[in-house]
Each structure stands twice: as C-alpha cells, then as structure tokens.
PDB file of N, CA and C in Angstrom:
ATOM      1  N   UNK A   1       0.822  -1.200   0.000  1.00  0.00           N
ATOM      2  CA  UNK A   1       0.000   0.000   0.000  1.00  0.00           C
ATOM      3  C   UNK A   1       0.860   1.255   0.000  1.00  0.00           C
ATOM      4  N   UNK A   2       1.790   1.145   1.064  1.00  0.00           N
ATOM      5  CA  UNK A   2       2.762   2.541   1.008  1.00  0.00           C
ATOM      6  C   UNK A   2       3.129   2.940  -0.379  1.00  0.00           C
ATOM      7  N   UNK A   3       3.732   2.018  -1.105  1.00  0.00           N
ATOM      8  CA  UNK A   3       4.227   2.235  -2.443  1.00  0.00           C
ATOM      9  C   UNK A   3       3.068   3.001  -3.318  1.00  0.00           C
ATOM     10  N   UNK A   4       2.557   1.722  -3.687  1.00  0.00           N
ATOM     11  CA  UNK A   4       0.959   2.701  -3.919  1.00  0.00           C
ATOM     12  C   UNK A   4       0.275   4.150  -4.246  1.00  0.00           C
ATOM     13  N   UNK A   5       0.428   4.342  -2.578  1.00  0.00           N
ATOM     14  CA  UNK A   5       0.300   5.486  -2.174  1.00  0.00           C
ATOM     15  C   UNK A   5       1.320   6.153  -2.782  1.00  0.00           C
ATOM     16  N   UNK A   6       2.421   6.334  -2.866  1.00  0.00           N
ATOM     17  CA  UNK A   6       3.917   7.062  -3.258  1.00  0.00           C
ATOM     18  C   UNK A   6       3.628   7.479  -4.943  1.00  0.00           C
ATOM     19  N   UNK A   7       2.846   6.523  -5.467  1.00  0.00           N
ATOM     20  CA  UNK A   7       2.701   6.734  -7.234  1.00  0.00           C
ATOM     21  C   UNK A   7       1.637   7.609  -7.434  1.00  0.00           C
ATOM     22  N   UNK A   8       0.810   7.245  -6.403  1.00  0.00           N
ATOM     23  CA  UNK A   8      -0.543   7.701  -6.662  1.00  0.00           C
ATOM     24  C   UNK A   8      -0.692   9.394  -6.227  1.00  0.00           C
ATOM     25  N   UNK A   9       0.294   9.483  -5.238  1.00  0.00           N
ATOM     26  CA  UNK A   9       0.056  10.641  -4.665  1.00  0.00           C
ATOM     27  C   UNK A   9       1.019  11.399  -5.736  1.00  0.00           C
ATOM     28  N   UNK A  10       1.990  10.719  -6.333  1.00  0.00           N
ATOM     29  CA  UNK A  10       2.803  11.846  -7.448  1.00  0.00           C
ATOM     30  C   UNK A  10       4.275  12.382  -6.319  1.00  0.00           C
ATOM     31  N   UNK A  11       4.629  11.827  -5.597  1.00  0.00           N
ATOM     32  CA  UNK A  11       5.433  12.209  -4.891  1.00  0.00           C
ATOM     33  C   UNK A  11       6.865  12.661  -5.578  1.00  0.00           C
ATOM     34  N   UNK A  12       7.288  13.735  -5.164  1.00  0.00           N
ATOM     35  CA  UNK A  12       8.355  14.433  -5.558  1.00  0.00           C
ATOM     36  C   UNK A  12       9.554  13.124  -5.491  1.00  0.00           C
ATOM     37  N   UNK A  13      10.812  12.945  -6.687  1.00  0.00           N
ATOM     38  CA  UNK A  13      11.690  11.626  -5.898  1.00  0.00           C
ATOM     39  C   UNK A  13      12.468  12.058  -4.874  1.00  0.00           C
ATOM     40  N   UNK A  14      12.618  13.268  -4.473  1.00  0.00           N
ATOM     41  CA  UNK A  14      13.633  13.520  -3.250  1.00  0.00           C
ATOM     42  C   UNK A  14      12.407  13.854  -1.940  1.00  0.00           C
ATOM     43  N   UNK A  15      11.223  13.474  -2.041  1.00  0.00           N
ATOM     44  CA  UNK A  15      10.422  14.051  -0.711  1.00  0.00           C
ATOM     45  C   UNK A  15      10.253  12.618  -0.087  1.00  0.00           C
ATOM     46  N   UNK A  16      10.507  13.008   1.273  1.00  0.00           N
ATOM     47  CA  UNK A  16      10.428  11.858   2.342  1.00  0.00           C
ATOM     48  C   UNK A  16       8.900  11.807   2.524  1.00  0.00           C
ATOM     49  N   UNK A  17       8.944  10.299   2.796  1.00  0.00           N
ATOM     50  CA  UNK A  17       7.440   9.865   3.167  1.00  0.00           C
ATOM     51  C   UNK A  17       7.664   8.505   4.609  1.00  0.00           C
ATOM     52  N   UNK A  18       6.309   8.374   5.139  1.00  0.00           N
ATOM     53  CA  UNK A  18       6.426   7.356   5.737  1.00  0.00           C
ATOM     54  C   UNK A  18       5.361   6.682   5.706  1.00  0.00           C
ATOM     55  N   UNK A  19       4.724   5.152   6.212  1.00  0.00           N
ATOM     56  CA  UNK A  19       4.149   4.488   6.479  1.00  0.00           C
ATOM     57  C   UNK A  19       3.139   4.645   7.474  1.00  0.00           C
ATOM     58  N   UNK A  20       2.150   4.952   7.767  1.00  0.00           N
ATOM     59  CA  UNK A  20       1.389   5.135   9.160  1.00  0.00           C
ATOM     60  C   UNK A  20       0.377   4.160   9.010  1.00  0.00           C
ATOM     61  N   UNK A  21       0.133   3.508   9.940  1.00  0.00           N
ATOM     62  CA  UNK A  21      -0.985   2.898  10.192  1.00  0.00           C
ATOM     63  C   UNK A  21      -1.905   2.095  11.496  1.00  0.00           C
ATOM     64  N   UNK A  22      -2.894   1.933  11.624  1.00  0.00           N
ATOM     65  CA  UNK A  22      -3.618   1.839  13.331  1.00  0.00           C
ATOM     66  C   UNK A  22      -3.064   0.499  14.024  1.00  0.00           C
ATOM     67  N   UNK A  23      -2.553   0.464  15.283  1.00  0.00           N
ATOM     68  CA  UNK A  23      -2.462  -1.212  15.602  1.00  0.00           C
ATOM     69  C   UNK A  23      -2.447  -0.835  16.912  1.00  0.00           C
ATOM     70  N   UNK A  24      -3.059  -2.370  17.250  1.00  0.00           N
ATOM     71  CA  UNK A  24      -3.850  -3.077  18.718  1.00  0.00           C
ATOM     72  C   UNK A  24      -3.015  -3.004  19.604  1.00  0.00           C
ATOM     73  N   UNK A  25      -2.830  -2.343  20.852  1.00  0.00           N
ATOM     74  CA  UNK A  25      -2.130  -2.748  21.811  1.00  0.00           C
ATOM     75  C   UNK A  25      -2.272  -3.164  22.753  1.00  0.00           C
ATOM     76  N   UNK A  26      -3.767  -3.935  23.115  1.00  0.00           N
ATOM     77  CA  UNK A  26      -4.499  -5.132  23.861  1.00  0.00           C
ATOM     78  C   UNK A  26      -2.487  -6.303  24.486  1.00  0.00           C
ATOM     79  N   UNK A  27      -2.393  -6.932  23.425  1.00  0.00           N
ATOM     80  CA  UNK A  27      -1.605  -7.886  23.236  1.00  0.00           C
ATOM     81  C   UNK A  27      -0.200  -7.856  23.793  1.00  0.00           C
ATOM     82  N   UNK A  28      -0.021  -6.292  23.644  1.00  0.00           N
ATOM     83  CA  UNK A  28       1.256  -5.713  23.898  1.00  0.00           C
ATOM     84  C   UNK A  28       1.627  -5.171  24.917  1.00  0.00           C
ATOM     85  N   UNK A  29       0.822  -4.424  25.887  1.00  0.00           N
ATOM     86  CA  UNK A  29       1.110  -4.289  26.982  1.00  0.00           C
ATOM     87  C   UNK A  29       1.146  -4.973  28.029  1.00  0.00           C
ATOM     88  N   UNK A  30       1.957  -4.752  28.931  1.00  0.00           N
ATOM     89  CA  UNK A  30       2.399  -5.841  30.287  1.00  0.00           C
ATOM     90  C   UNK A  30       2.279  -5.387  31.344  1.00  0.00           C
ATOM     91  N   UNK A  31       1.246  -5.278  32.490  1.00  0.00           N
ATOM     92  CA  UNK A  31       0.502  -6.481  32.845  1.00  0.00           C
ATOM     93  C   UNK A  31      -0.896  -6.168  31.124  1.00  0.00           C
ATOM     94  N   UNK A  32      -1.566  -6.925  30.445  1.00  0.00           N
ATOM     95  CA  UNK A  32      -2.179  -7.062  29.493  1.00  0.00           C
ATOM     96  C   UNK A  32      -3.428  -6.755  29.436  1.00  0.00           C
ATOM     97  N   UNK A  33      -4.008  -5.840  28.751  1.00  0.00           N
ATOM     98  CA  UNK A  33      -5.601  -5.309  29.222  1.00  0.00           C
ATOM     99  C   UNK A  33      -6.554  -6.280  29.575  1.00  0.00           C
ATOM    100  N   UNK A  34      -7.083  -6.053  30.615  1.00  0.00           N
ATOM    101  CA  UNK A  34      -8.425  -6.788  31.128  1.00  0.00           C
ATOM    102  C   UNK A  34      -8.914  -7.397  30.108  1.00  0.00           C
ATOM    103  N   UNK A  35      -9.826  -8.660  29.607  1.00  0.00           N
ATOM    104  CA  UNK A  35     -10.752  -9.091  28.622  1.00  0.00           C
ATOM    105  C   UNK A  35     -11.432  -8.199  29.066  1.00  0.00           C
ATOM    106  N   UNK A  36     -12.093  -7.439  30.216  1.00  0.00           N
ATOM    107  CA  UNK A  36     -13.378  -6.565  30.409  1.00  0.00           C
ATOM    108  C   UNK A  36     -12.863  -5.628  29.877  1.00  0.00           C
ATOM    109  N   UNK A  37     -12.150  -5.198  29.628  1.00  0.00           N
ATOM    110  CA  UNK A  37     -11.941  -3.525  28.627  1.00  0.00           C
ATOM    111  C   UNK A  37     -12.911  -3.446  28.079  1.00  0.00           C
ATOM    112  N   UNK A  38     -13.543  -2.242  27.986  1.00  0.00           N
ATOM    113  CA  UNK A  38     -14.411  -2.218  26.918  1.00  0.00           C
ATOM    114  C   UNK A  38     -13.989  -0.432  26.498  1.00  0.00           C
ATOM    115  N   UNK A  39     -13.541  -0.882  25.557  1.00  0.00           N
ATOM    116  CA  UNK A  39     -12.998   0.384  24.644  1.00  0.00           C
ATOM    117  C   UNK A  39     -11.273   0.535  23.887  1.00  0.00           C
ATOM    118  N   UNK A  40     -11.122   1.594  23.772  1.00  0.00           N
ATOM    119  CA  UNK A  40     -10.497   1.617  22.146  1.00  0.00           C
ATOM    120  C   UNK A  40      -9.015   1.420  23.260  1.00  0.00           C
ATOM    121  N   UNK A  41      -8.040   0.377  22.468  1.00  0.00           N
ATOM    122  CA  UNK A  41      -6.399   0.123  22.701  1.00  0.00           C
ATOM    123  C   UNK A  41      -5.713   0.271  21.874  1.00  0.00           C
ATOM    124  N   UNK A  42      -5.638   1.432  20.920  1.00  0.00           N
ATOM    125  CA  UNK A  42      -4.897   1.581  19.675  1.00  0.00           C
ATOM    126  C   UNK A  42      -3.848   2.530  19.696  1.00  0.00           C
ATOM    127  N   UNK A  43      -3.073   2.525  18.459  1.00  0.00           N
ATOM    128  CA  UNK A  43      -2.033   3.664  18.746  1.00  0.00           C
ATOM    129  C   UNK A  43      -1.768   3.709  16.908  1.00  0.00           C
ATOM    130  N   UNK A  44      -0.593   4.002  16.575  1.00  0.00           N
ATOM    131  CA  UNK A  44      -0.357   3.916  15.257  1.00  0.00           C
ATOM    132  C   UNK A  44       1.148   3.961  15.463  1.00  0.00           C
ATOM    133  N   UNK A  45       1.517   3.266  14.499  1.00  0.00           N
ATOM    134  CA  UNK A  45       3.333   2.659  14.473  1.00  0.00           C
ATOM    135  C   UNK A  45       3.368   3.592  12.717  1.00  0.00           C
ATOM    136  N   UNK A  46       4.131   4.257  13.053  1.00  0.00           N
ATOM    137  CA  UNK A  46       5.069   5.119  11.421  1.00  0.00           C
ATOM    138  C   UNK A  46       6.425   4.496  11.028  1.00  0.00           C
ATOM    139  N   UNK A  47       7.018   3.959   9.839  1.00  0.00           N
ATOM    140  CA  UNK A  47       7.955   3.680   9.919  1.00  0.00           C
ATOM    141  C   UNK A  47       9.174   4.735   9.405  1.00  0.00           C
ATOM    142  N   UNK A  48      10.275   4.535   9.751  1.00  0.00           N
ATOM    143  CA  UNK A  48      11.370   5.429   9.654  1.00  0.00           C
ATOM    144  C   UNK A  48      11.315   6.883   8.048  1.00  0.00           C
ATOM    145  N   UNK A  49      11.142   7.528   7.878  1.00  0.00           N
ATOM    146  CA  UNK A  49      10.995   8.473   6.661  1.00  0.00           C
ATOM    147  C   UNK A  49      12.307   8.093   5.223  1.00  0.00           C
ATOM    148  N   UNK A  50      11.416   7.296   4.120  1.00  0.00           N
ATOM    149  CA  UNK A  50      12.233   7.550   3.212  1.00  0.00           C
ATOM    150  C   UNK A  50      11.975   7.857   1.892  1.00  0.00           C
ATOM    151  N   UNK A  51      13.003   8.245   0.745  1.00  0.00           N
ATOM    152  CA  UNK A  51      12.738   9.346  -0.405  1.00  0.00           C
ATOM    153  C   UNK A  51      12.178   8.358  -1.183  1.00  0.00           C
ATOM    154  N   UNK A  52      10.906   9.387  -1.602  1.00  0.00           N
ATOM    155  CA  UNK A  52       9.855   8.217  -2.779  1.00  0.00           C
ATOM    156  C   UNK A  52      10.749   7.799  -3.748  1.00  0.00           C
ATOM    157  N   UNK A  53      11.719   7.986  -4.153  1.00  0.00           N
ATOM    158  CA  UNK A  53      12.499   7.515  -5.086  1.00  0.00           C
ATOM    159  C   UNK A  53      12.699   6.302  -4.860  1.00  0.00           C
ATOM    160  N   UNK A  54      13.474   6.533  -3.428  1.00  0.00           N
ATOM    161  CA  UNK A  54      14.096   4.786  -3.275  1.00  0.00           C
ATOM    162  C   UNK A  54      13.091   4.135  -2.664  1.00  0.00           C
ATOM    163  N   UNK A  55      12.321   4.306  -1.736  1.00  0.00           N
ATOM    164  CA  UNK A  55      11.092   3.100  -1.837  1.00  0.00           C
ATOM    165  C   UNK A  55      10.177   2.756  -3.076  1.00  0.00           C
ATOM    166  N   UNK A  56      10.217   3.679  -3.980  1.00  0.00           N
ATOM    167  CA  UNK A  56       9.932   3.074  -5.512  1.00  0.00           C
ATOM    168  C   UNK A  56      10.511   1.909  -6.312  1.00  0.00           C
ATOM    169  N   UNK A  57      12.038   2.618  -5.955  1.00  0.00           N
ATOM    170  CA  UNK A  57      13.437   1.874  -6.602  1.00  0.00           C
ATOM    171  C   UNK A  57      13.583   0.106  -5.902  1.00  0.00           C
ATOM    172  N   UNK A  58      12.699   0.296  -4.839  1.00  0.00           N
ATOM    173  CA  UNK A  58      13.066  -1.175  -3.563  1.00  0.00           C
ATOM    174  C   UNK A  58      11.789  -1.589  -4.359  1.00  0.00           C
ATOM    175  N   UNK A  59      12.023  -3.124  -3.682  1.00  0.00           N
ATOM    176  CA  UNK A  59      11.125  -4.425  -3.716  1.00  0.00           C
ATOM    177  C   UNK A  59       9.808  -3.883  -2.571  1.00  0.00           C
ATOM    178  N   UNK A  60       8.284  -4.684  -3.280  1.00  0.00           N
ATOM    179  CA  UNK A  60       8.227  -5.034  -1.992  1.00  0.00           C
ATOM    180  C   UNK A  60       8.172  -5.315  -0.951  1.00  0.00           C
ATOM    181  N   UNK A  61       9.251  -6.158  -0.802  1.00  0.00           N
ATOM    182  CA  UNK A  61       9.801  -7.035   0.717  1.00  0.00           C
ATOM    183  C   UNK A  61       9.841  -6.179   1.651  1.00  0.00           C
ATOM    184  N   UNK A  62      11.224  -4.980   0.526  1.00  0.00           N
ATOM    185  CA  UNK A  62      11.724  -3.811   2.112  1.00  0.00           C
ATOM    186  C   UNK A  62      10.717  -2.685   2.533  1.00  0.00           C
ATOM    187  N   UNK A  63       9.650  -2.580   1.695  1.00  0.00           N
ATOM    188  CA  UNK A  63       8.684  -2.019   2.161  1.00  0.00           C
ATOM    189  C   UNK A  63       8.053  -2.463   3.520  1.00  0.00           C
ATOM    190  N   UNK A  64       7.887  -4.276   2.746  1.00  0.00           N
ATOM    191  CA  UNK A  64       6.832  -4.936   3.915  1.00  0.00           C
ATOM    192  C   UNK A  64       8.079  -5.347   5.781  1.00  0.00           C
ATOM    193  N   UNK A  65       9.380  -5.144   5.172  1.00  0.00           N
ATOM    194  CA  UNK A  65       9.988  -5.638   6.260  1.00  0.00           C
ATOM    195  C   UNK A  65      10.086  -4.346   7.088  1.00  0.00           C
ATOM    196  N   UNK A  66      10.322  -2.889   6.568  1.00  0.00           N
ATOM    197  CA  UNK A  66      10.051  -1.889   6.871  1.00  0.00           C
ATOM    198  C   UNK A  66       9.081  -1.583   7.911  1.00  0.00           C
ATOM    199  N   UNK A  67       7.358  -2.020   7.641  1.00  0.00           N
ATOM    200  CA  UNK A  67       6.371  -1.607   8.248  1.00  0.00           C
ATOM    201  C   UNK A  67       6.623  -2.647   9.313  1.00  0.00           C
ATOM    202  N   UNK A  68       7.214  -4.246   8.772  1.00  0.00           N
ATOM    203  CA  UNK A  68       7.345  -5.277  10.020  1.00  0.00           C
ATOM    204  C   UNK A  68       8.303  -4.745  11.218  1.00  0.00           C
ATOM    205  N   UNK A  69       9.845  -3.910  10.802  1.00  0.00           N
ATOM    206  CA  UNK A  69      10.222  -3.293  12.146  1.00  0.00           C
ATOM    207  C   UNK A  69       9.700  -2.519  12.802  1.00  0.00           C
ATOM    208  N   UNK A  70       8.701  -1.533  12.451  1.00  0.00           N
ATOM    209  CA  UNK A  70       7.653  -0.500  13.263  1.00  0.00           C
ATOM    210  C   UNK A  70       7.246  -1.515  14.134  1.00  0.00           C
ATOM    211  N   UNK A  71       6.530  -2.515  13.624  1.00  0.00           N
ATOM    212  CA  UNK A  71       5.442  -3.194  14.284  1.00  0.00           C
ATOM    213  C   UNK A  71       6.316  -3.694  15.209  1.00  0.00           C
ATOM    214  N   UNK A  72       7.278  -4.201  15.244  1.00  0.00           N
ATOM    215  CA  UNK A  72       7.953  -5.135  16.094  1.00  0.00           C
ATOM    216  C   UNK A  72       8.770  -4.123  17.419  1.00  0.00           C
ATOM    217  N   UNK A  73       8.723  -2.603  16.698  1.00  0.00           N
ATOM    218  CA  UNK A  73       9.362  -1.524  17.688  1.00  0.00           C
ATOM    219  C   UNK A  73       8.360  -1.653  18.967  1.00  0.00           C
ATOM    220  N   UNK A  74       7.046  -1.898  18.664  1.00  0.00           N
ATOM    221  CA  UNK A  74       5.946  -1.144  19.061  1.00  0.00           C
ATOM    222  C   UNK A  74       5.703  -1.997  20.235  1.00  0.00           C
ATOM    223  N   UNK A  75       6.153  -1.874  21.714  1.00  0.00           N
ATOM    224  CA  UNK A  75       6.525  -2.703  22.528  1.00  0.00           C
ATOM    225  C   UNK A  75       6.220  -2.252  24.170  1.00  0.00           C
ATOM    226  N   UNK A  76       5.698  -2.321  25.361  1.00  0.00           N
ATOM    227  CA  UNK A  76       4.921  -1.767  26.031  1.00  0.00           C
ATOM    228  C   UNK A  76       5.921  -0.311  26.763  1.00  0.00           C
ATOM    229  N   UNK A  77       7.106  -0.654  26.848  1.00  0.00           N
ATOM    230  CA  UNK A  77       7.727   0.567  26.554  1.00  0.00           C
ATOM    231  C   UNK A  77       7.332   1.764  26.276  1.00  0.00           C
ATOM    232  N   UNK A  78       7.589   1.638  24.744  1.00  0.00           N
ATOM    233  CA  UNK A  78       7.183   2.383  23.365  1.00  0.00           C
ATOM    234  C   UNK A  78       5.794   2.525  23.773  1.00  0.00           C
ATOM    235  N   UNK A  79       4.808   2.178  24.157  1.00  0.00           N
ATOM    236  CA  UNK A  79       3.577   2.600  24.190  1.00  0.00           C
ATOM    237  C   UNK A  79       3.581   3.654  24.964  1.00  0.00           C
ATOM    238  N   UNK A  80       3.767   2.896  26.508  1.00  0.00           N
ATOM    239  CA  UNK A  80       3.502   3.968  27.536  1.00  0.00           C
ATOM    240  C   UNK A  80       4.202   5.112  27.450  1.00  0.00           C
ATOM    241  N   UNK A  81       5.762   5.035  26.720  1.00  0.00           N
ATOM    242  CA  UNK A  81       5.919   6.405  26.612  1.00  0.00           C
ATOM    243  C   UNK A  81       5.769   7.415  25.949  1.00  0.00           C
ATOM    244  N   UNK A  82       5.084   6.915  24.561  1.00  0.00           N
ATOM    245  CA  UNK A  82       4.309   7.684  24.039  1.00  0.00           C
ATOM    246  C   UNK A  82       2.940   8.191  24.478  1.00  0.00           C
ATOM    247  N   UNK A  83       2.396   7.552  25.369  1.00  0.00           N
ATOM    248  CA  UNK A  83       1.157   7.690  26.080  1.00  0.00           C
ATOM    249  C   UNK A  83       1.380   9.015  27.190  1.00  0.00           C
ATOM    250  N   UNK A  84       2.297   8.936  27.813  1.00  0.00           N
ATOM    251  CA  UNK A  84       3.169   9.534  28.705  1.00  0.00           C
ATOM    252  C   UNK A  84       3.604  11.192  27.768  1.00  0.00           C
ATOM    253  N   UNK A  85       3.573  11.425  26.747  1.00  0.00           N
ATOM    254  CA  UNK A  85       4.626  12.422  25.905  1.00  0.00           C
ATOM    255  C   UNK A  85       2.919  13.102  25.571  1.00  0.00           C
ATOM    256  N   UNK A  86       2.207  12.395  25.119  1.00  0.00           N
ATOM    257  CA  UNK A  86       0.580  12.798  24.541  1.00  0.00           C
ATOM    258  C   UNK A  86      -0.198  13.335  26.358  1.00  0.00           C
ATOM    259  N   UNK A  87      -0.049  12.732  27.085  1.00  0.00           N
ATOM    260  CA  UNK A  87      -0.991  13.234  27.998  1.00  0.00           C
ATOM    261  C   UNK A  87       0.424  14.764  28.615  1.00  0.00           C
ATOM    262  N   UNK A  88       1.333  15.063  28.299  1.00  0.00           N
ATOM    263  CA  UNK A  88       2.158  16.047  28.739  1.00  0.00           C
ATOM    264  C   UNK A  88       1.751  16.937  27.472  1.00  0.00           C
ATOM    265  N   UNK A  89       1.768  16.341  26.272  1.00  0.00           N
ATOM    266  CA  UNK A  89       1.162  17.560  25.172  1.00  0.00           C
ATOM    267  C   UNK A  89       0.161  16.698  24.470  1.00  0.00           C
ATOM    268  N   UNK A  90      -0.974  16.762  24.576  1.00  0.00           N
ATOM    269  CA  UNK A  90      -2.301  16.129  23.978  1.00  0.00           C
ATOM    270  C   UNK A  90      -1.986  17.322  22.575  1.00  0.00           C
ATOM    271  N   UNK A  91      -2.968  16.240  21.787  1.00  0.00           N
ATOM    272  CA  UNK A  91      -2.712  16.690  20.416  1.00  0.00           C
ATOM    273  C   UNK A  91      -4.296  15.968  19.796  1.00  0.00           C
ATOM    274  N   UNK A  92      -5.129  16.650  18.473  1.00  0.00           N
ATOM    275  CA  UNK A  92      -5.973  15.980  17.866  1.00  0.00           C
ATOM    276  C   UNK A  92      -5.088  15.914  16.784  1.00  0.00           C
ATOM    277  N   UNK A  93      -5.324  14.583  16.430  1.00  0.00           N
ATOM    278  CA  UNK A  93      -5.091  14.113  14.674  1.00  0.00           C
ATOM    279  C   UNK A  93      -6.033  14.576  13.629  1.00  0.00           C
ATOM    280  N   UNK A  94      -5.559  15.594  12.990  1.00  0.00           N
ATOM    281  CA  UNK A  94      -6.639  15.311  11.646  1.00  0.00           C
ATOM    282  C   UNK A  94      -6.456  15.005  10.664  1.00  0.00           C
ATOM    283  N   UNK A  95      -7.255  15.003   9.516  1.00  0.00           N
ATOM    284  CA  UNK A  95      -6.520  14.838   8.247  1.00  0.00           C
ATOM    285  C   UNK A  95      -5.416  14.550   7.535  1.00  0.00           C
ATOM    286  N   UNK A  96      -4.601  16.028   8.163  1.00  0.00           N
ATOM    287  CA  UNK A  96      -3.408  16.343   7.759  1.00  0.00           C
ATOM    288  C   UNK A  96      -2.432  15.757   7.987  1.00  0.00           C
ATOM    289  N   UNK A  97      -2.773  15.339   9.091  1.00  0.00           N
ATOM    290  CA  UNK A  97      -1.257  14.447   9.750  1.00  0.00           C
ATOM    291  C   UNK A  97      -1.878  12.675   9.513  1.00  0.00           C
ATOM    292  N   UNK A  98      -3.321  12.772   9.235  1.00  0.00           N
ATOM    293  CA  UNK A  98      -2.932  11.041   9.072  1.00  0.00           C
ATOM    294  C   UNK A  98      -3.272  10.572   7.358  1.00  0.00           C
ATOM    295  N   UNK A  99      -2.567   9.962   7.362  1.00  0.00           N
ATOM    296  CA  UNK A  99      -2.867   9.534   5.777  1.00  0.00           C
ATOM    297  C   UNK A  99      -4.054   8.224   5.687  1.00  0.00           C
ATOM    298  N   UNK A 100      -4.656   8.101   4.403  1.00  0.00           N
ATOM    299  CA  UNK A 100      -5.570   7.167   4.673  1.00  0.00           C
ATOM    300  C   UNK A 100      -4.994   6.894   3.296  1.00  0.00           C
TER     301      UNK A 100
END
C-alpha cells in the first residue's frame, strides 16, 4: 500500500514519506488489558521516513519488512511512553497528519 500510495500521490523523488498505520495494543502491553476492557487500545506505528524515489526503486519485501520493524518496535515501553509524551502535550489528529 505505502508504495501505492507514493505513485498515486505523485510524490516528488527527493520528498520523504512514511508508512502510518492503526495497531492493537491489547496484546502488547504488560501487565495485558483486562478481557473486560471495553474500549479503544490503539495507537499507530510510522515507519522510519524515506525518499519516494528509493522506496519506488526497492522491492516489496523492504517495504513490507520496513512496516514489520515498526510493528515489532511497538513494545509496552514504546507505548507507555508515548502515552506519557501525549498526555504532557495532547494533540488531535486530523486529516493532515494522518494519511488514509
């Protein structure tokens, strides 16, 4: 899809882009959310910024192994302290900042 996106959007070859997308963190945090949760455990993992050129120029694999190190960054750590950085500066997402 990233790639995709990179053709479709017409991307400049020297403008950086990245990967964004929603994932579960039920699974991932330690001690592990209640089964009674009832409500939203999400966050979004971006992967590292690179020039539409060369993720054009790549397979792909390094795309998909790309979005697989985000995912694999994304670790209860990494949650809470992003959770931790958002409740010190809360922020709304709109549009602009998320890609669909």
């Amino acid at each position: 899809m990233w790639r995709c996106f990179a053709r479709t959007w017409r991307l400049a070859p020297d403008e950086d882009t990245v990967f964004r997308a929603a994932i579960d963190n039920r699974g991932r945090l330690r001690p592990p959310v209640p089964a009674e949760y009832f409500g939203n455990c999400i966050s979004s993992v971006t992967t590292g910024p690179v020039r539409a050129s060369e993720l054009l120029a790549r397979g792909h694999g390094w795309a998909a192994a790309a979005v697989g190190r985000a995912v694999a960054a994304h670790t209860d750590p990494e949650i809470r302290a992003r959770s931790a950085a958002w409740a010190a500066e809360p922020t709304v997402y709109t549009r602009r900042r998320v890609h669909w």
